[in-house]
Protein backbone atom coordinates (compact mmCIF):
# COMPACT_ATOMS: atom_id res chain seq x y z
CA UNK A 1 0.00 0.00 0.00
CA UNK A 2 2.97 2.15 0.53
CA UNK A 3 4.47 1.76 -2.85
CA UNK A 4 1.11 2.54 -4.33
CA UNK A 5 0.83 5.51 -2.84
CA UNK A 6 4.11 7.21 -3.61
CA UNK A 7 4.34 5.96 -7.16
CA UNK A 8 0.80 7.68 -7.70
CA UNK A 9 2.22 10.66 -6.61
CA UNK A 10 4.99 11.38 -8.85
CA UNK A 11 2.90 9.57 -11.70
CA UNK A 12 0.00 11.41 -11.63
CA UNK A 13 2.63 14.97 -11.84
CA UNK A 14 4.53 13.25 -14.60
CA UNK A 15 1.19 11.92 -16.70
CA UNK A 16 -0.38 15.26 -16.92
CA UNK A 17 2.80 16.77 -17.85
CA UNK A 18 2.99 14.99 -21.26
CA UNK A 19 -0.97 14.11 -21.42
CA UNK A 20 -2.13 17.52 -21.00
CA UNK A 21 -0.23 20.68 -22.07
CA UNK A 22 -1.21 22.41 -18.57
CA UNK A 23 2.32 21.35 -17.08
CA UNK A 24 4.61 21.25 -20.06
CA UNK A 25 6.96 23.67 -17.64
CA UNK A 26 7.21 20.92 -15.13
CA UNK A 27 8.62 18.16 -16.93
CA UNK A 28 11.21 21.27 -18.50
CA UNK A 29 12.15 22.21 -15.29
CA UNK A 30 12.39 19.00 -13.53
């Protein structure tokens, strides 16, 4: 349950990043 939970927070900032042009400065600066 642990693992679950930190992996779906970094995914869900990553997925957005390339899904949806809303964070396209996130993935650029990270």
């Amino acid at each position: 349950m642990r693992r679950a939970e930190r992996r779906a927070a970094p995914e869900p900032a990553r997925v957005p990043s390339g899904d949806r042009p809303t964070y396209p400065s996130d993935e650029g600066l990270s």
